[in-house]
Protein backbone atom coordinates (compact mmCIF):
# COMPACT_ATOMS: atom_id res chain seq x y z
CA UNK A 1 115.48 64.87 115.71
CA UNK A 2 114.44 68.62 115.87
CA UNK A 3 117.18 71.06 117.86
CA UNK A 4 115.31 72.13 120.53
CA UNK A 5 115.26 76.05 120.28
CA UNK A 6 117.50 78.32 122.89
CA UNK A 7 115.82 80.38 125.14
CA UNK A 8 115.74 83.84 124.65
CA UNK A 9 117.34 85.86 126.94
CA UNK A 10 114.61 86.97 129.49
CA UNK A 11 115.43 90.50 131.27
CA UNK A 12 112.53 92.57 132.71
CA UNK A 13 112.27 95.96 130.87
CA UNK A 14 111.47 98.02 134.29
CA UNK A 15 114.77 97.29 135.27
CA UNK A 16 116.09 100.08 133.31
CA UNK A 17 117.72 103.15 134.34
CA UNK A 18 115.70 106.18 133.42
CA UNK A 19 117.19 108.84 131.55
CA UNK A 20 116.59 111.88 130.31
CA UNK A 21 115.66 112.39 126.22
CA UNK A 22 116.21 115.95 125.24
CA UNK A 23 113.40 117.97 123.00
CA UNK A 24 113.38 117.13 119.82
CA UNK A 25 114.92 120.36 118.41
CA UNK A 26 117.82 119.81 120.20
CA UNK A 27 118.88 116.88 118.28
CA UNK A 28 120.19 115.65 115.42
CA UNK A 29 117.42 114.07 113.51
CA UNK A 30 118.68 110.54 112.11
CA UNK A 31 115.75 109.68 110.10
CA UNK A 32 112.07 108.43 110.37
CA UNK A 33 109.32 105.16 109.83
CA UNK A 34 105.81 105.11 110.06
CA UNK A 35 105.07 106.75 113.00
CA UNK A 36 108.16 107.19 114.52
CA UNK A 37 111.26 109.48 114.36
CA UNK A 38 114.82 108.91 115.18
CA UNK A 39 117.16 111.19 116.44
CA UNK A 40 120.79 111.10 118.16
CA UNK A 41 121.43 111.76 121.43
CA UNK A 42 124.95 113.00 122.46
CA UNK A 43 125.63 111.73 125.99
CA UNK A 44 127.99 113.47 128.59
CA UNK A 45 130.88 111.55 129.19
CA UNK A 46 131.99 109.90 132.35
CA UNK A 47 135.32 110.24 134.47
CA UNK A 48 136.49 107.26 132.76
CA UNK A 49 135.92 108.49 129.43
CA UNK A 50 133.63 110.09 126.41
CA UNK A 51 130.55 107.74 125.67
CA UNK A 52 129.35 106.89 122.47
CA UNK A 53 125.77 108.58 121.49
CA UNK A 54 122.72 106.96 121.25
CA UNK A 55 119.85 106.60 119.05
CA UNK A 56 116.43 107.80 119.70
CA UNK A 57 113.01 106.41 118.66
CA UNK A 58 109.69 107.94 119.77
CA UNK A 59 106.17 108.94 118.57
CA UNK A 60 106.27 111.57 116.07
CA UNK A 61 105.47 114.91 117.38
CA UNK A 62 102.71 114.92 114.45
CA UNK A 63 101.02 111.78 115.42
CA UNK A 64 101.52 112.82 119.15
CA UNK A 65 99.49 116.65 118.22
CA UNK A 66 96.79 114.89 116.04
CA UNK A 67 96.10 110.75 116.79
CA UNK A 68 96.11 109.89 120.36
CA UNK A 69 94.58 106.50 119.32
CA UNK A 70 97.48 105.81 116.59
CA UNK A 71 99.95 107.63 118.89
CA UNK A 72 99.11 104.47 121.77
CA UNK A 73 99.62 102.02 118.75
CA UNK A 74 102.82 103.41 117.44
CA UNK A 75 104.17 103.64 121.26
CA UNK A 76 102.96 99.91 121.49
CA UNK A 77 105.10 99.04 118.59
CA UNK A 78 108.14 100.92 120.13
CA UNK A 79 107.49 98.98 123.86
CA UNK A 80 107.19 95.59 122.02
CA UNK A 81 110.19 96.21 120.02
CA UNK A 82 112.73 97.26 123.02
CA UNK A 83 111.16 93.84 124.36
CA UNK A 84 112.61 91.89 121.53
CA UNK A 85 115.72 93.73 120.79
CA UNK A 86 116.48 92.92 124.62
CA UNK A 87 116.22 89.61 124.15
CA UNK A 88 118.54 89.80 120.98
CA UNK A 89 122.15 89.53 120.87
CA UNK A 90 124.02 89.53 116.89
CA UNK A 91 126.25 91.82 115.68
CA UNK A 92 124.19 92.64 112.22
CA UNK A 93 121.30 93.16 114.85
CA UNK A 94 120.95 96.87 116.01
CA UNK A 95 121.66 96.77 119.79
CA UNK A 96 119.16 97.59 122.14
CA UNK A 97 120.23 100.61 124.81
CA UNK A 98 117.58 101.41 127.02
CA UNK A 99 113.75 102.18 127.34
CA UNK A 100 112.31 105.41 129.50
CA UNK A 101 108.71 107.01 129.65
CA UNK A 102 109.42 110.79 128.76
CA UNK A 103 106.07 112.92 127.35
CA UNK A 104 103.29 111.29 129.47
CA UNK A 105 102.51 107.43 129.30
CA UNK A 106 105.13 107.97 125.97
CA UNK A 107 108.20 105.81 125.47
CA UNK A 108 111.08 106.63 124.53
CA UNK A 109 114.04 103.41 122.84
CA UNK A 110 117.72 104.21 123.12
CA UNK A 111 119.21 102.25 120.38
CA UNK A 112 122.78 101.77 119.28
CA UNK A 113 123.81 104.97 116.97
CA UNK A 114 124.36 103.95 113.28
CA UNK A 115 125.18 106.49 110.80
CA UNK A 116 122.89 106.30 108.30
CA UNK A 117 120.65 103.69 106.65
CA UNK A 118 120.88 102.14 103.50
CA UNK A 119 117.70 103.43 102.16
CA UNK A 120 119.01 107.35 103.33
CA UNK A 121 122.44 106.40 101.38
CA UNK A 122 120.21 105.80 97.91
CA UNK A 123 117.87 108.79 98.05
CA UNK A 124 121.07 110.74 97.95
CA UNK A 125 122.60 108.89 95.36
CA UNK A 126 119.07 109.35 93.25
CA UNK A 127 119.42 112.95 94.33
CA UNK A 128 122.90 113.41 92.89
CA UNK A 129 122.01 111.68 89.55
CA UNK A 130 123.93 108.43 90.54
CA UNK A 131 123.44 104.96 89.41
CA UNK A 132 123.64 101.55 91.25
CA UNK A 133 125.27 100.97 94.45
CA UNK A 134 128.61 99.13 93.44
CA UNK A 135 128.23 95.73 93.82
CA UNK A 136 130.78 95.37 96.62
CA UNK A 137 128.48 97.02 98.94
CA UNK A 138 125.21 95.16 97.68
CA UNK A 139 127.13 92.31 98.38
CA UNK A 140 128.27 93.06 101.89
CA UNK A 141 124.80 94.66 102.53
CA UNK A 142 122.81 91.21 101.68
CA UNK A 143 126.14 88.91 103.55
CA UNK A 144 125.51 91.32 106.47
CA UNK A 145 121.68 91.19 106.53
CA UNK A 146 121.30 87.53 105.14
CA UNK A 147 123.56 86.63 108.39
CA UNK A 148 121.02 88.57 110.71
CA UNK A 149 118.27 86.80 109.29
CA UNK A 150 119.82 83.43 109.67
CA UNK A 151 120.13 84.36 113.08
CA UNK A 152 116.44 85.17 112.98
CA UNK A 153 114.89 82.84 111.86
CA UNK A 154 116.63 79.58 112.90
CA UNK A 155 117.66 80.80 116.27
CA UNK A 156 115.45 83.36 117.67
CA UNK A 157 112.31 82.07 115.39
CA UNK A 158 111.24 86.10 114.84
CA UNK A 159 109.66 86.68 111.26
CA UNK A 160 111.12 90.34 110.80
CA UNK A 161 107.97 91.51 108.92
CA UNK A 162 109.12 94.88 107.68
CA UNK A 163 112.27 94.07 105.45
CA UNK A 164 112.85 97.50 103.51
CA UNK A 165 115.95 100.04 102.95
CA UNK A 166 115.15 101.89 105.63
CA UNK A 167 115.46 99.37 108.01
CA UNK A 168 118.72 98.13 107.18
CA UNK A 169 121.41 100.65 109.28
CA UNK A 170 125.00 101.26 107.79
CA UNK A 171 128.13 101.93 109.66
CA UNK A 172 131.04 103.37 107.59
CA UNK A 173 131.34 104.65 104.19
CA UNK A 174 132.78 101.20 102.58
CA UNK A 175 130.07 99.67 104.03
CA UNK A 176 131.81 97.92 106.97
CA UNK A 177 129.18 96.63 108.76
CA UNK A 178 125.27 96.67 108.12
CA UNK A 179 122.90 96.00 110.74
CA UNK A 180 118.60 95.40 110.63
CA UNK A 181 116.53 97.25 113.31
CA UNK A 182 113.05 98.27 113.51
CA UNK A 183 111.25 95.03 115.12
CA UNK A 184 108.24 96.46 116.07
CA UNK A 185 105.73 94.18 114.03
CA UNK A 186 108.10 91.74 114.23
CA UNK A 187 106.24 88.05 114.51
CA UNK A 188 106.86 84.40 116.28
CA UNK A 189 107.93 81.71 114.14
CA UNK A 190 106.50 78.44 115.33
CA UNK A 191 108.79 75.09 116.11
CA UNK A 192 108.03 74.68 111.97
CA UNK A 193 109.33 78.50 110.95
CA UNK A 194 105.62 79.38 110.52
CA UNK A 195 103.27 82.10 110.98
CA UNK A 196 99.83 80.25 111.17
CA UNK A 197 97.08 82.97 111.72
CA UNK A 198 94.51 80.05 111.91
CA UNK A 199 95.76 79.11 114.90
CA UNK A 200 96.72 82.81 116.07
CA UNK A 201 94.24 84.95 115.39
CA UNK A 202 95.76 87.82 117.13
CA UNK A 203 98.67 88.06 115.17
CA UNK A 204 98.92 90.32 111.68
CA UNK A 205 100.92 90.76 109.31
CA UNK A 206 102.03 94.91 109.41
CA UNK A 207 104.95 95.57 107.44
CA UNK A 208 104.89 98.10 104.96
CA UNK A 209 102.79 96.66 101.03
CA UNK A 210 105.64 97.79 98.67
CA UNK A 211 107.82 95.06 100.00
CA UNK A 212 105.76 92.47 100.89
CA UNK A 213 105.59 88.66 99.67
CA UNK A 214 103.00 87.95 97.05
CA UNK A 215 101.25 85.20 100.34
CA UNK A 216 101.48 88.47 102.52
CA UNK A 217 99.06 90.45 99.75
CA UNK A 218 96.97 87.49 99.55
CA UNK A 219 96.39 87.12 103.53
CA UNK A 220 97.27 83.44 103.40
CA UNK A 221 96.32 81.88 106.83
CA UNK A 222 100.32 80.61 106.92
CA UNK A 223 103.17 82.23 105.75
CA UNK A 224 107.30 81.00 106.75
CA UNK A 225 110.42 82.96 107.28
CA UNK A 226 110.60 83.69 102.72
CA UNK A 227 108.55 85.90 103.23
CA UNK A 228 111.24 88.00 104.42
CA UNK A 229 113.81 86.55 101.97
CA UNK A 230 111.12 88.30 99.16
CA UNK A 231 111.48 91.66 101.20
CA UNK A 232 115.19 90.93 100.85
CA UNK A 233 114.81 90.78 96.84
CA UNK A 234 113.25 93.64 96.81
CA UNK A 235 116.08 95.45 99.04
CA UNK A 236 118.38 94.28 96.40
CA UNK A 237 116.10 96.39 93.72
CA UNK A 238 116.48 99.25 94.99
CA UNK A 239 119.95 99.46 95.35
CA UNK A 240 119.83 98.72 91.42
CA UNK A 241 117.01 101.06 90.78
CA UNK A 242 117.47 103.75 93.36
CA UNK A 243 113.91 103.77 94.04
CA UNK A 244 111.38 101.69 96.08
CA UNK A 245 109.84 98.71 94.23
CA UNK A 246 106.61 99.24 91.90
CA UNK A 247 107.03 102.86 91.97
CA UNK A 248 108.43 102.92 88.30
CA UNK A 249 105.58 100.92 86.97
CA UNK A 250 102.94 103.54 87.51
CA UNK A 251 101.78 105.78 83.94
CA UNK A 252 102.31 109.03 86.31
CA UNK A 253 105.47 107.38 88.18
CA UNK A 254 107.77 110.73 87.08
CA UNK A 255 105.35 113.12 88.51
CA UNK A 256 104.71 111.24 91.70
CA UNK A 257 108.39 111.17 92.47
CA UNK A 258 108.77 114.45 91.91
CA UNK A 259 106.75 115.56 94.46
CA UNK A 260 106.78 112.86 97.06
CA UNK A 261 109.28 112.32 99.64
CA UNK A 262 110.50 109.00 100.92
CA UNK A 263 108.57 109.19 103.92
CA UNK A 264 105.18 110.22 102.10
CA UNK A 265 105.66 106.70 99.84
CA UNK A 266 106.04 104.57 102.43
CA UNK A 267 103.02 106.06 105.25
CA UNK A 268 101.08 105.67 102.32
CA UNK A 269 102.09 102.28 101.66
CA UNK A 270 101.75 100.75 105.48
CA UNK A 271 99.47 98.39 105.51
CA UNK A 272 97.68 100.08 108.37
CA UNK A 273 97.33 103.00 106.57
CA UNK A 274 93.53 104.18 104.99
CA UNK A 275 91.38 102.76 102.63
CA UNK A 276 91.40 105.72 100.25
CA UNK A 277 95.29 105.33 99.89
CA UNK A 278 95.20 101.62 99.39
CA UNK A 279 92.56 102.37 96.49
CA UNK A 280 95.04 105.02 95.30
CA UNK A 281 97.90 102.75 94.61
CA UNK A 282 95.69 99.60 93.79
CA UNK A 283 97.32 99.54 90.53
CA UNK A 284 100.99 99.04 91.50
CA UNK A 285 101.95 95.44 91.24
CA UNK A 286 102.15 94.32 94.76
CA UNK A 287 103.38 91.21 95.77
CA UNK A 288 105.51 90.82 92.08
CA UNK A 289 108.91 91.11 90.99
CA UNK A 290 109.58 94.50 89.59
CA UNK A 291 111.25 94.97 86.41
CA UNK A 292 114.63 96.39 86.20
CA UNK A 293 115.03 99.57 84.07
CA UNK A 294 115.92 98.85 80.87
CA UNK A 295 118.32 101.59 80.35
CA UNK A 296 121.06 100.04 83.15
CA UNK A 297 123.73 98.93 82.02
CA UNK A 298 125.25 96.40 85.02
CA UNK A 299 128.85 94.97 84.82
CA UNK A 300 129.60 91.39 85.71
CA UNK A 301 130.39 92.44 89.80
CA UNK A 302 126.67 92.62 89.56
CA UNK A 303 126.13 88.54 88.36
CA UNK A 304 125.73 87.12 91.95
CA UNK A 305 123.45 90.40 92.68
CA UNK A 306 121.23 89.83 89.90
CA UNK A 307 121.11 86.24 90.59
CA UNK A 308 120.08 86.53 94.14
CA UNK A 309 117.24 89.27 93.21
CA UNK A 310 115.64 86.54 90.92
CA UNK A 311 116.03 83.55 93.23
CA UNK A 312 114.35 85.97 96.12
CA UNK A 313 111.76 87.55 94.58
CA UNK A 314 109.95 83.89 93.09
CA UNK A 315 106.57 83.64 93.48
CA UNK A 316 106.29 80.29 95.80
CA UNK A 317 107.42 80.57 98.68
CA UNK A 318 108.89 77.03 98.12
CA UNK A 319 111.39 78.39 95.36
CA UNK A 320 113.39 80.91 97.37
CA UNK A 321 116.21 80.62 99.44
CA UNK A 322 116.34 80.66 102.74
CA UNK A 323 119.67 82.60 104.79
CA UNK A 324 121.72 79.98 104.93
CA UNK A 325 121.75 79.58 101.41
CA UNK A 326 122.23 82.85 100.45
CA UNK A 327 125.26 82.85 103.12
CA UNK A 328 126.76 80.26 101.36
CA UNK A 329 126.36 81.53 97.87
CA UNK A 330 128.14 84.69 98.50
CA UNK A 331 130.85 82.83 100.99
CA UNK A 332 131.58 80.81 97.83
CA UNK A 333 131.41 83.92 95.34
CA UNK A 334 133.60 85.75 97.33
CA UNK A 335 136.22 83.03 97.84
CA UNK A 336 136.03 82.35 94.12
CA UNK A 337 137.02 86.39 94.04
């Protein structure tokens, strides 16, 4: 007999508080997605104390100055993901603040203030000539994140849909706790963990090509919850590679780097994005598992790691694991250690 699923918690977003976002220039910028930027917002204390500061998401003040029509989609994505994060309650799930209309008919998400994200923490490390994350924070990172999805999949039935670095959020330098955010093409997972488009024709699949499934490339009419587990795979590359997946397979891959930033990589790579950038990447192997570089060198800390990438990034869908599983692989690594 089938658990029937809990309710999500249903609060009505115009019961928020307004509040007051400063300009942009006057904060601390945390970091950025397609579309979007994300800054921190240092709140006033109250008699009964200081507060702790906020995160803020809005429109990009490009996109805002030159795409109205992809300014109201990226502000849609920001409205329907304060919608879902309100209904969400885990503590390896960002937590959702509040929601306000600032510039116009713009929104503006108050999120709970992580220090950095994990994709942030290995541009730096590539910066500084470093090699892999050590293993003890891969391995928290996927417990922490593998827990969330667990959570997501069996309990909230939400298909992230954009499983990358940069959406995984990291709270103290030993990696205490790791959190997902960014559910704004997040999608429902029927009573049978599916996506069927057939039956849904609304509904698409967003998420950003360099990490998505091999079913996601080929527009299946169904895909399940693995897809994100593949995402996850490729999460765990490039905390061994430093570097987002199927970037190191291209002929012209050192140049490209070179002069590309993060944030050019992955507008290029949204699946919204134009049809002259999809044909300028058509070569990269999307939808695959991407080699590792020969030249690392990876001690045995790195066996459960390595063994996780493989089992995530198989093509069926069928042959990965879901959450649960990988929860219990690294409950029973780490009690072995």
């Amino acid at each position: 007999m089938e658990t029937p699923r809990k309710p999500l918690r249903n609060i009505s977003l115009e019961a928020n508080t307004p509040f007051k976002v400063p300009a942009s220039p006057m904060m601390k910028a945390l970091g950025y997605g397609t579309g979007v930027n994300v800054y921190c917002m240092e709140r006033s204390p109250k008699a009964s104390g200081p507060r702790s500061p906020w995160a803020i998401k809005r429109v990009s003040q490009r996109i805002r100055a030159t795409n109205q029509e992809n300014s109201k989609i990226f502000n849609e994505r920001i409205v329907k993901e304060a919608t879902i994060l309100r209904q969400l309650k885990h503590p390896n799930i960002v937590g959702f603040r509040a929601l306000s209309k600032q510039q116009g008919d713009l929104d503006s998400l108050a999120l709970e203030c992580c220090e950095t994200s994990l994709g942030s923490i290995l541009e730096q490390r590539l910066d500084n000539g470093g090699s892999a994350l050590p293993a003890k924070h891969i391995k928290k990172m996927l417990l922490d994140i593998s827990n969330a999805l667990h959570y997501l999949h069996t309990e909230a039935k939400l298909l992230h849909g954009d499983m990358k670095s940069h959406n995984v959020l990291v709270k103290g330098s030993d990696f205490e706790v790791c959190k997902l955010c960014d559910f704004g093409v997040s999608l429902p997972l029927d009573v049978e963990g599916k996506v069927d488009f057939r039956k849904n024709p609304e509904l698409r699949y967003v998420g950003t090509t360099l990490w998505c499934a091999p079913e996601v490339i080929a527009e299946e009419d169904v895909i399940d919850s693995k897809a994100d587990i593949f995402s996850l795979g490729l999460i765990i590359y490039e905390t061994i590679a430093l570097t987002p997946p199927h970037m190191l397979a291209r002929d012209d891959s050192e140049s490209y780097l070179e002069t590309s930033t993060e944030e050019d990589m992955l507008n290029e790579a949204d699946t919204e994005g134009n049809e002259t950038t999809e044909m300028s990447l058509s070569d990269l192997a999307y939808g695959t598992r991407p080699q590792i570089p020969q030249a690392l060198e990876l001690s045995d800390d790195y066996n459960i790691v390595m063994e996780l990438f493989y089992l995530c990034t198989n093509n069926l869908p069928i042959d990965r694991p879901t959450a649960k599983i990988i929860l219990s692989s690294l409950n029973q690594h780490n009690t072995k250690n």
